[in-house]
C-alpha atoms as a PDB file:
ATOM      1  CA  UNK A   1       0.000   0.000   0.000  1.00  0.00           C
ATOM      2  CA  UNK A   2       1.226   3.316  -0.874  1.00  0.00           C
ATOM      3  CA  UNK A   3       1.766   6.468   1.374  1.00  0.00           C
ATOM      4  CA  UNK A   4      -1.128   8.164  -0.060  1.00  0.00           C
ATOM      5  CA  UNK A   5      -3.641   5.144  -0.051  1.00  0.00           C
ATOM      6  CA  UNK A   6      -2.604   4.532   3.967  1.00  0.00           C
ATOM      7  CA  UNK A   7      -3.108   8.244   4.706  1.00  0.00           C
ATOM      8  CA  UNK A   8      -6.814   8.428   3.108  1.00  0.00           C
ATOM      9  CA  UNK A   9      -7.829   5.021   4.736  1.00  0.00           C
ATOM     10  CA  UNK A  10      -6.344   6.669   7.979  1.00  0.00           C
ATOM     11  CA  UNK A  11      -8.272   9.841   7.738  1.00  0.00           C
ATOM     12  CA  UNK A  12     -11.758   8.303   6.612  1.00  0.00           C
ATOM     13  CA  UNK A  13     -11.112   6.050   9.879  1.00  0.00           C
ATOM     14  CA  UNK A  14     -10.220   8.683  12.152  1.00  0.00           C
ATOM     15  CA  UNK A  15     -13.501  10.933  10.797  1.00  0.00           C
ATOM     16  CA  UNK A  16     -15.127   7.509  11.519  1.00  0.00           C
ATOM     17  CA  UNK A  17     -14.137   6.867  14.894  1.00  0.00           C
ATOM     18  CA  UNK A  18     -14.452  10.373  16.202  1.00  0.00           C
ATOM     19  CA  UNK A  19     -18.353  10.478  14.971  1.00  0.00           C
ATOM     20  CA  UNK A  20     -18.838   7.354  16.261  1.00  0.00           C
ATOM     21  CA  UNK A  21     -17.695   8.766  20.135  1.00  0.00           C
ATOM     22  CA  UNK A  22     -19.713  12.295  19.208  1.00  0.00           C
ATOM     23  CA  UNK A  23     -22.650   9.551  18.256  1.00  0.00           C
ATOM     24  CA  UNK A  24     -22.132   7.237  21.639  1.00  0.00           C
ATOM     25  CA  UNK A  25     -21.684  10.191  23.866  1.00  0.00           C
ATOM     26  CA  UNK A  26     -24.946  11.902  22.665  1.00  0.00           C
ATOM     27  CA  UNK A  27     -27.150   8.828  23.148  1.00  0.00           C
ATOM     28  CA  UNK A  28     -25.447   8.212  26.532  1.00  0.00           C
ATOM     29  CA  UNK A  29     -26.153  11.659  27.714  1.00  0.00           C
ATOM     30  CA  UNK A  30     -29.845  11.511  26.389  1.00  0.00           C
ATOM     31  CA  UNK A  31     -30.384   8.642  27.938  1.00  0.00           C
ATOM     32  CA  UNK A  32     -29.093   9.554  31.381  1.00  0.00           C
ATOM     33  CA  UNK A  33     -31.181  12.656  31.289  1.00  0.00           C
ATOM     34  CA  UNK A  34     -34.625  11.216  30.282  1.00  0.00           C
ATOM     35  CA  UNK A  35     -34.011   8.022  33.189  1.00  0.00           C
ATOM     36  CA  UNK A  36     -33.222  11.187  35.812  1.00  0.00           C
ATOM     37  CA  UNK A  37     -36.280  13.139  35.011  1.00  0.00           C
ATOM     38  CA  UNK A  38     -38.845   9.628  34.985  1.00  0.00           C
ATOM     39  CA  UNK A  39     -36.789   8.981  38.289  1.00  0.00           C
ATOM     40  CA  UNK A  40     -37.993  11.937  39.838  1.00  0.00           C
ATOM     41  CA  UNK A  41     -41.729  11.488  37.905  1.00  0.00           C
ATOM     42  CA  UNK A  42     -42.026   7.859  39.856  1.00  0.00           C
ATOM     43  CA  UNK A  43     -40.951   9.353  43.212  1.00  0.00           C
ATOM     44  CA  UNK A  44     -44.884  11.049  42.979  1.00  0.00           C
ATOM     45  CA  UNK A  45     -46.692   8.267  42.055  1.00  0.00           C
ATOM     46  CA  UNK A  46     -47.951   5.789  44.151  1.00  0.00           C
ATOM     47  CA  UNK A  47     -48.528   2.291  41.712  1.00  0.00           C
ATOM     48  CA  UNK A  48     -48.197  -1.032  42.598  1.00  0.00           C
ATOM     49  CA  UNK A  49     -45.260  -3.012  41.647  1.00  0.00           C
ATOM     50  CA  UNK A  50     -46.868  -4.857  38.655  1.00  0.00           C
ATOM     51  CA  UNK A  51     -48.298  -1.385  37.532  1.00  0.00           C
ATOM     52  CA  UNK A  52     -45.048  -0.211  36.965  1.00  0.00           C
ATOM     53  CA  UNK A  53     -43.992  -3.611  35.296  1.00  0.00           C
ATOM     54  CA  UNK A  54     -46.763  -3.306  33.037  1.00  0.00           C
ATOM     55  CA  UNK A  55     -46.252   0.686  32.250  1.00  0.00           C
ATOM     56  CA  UNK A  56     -42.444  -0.286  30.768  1.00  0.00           C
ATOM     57  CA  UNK A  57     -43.996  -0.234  27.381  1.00  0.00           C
ATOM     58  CA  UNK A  58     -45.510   3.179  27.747  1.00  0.00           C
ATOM     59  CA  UNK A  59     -42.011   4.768  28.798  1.00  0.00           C
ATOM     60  CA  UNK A  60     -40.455   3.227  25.482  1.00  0.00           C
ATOM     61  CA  UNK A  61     -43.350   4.605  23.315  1.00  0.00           C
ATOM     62  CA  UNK A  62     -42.865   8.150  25.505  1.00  0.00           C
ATOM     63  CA  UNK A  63     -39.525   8.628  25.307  1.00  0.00           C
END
């Protein structure tokens, strides 16, 4: 492989991995947020157990 061809695989792989950890961070931090706020949402309500079991699907649809 040439000097050229290893520098442009380089680069495309570099742009590559740094989007990916822009990507990974983003989700991580949107995640972390939205779980914090239904945290503090659940710390009102007074459900029983299986009512919160069987609400999981309506916090995936929600958020």
């Amino acid at each position: 492989m040439t000097a050229g061809a290893k520098k442009h695989v380089g680069s495309w792989f570099d742009r590559f991995v740094k989007n990916g950890a822009k990507v990974s961070f983003g989700i991580y931090l949107d995640q972390t947020i939205g779980l914090t706020l239904l945290s503090y949402l659940l710390k009102f309500t007074h459900f029983p157990d299986w009512a919160y079991v069987a609400l999981i699907p309506v916090g995936y649809a929600w958020y």
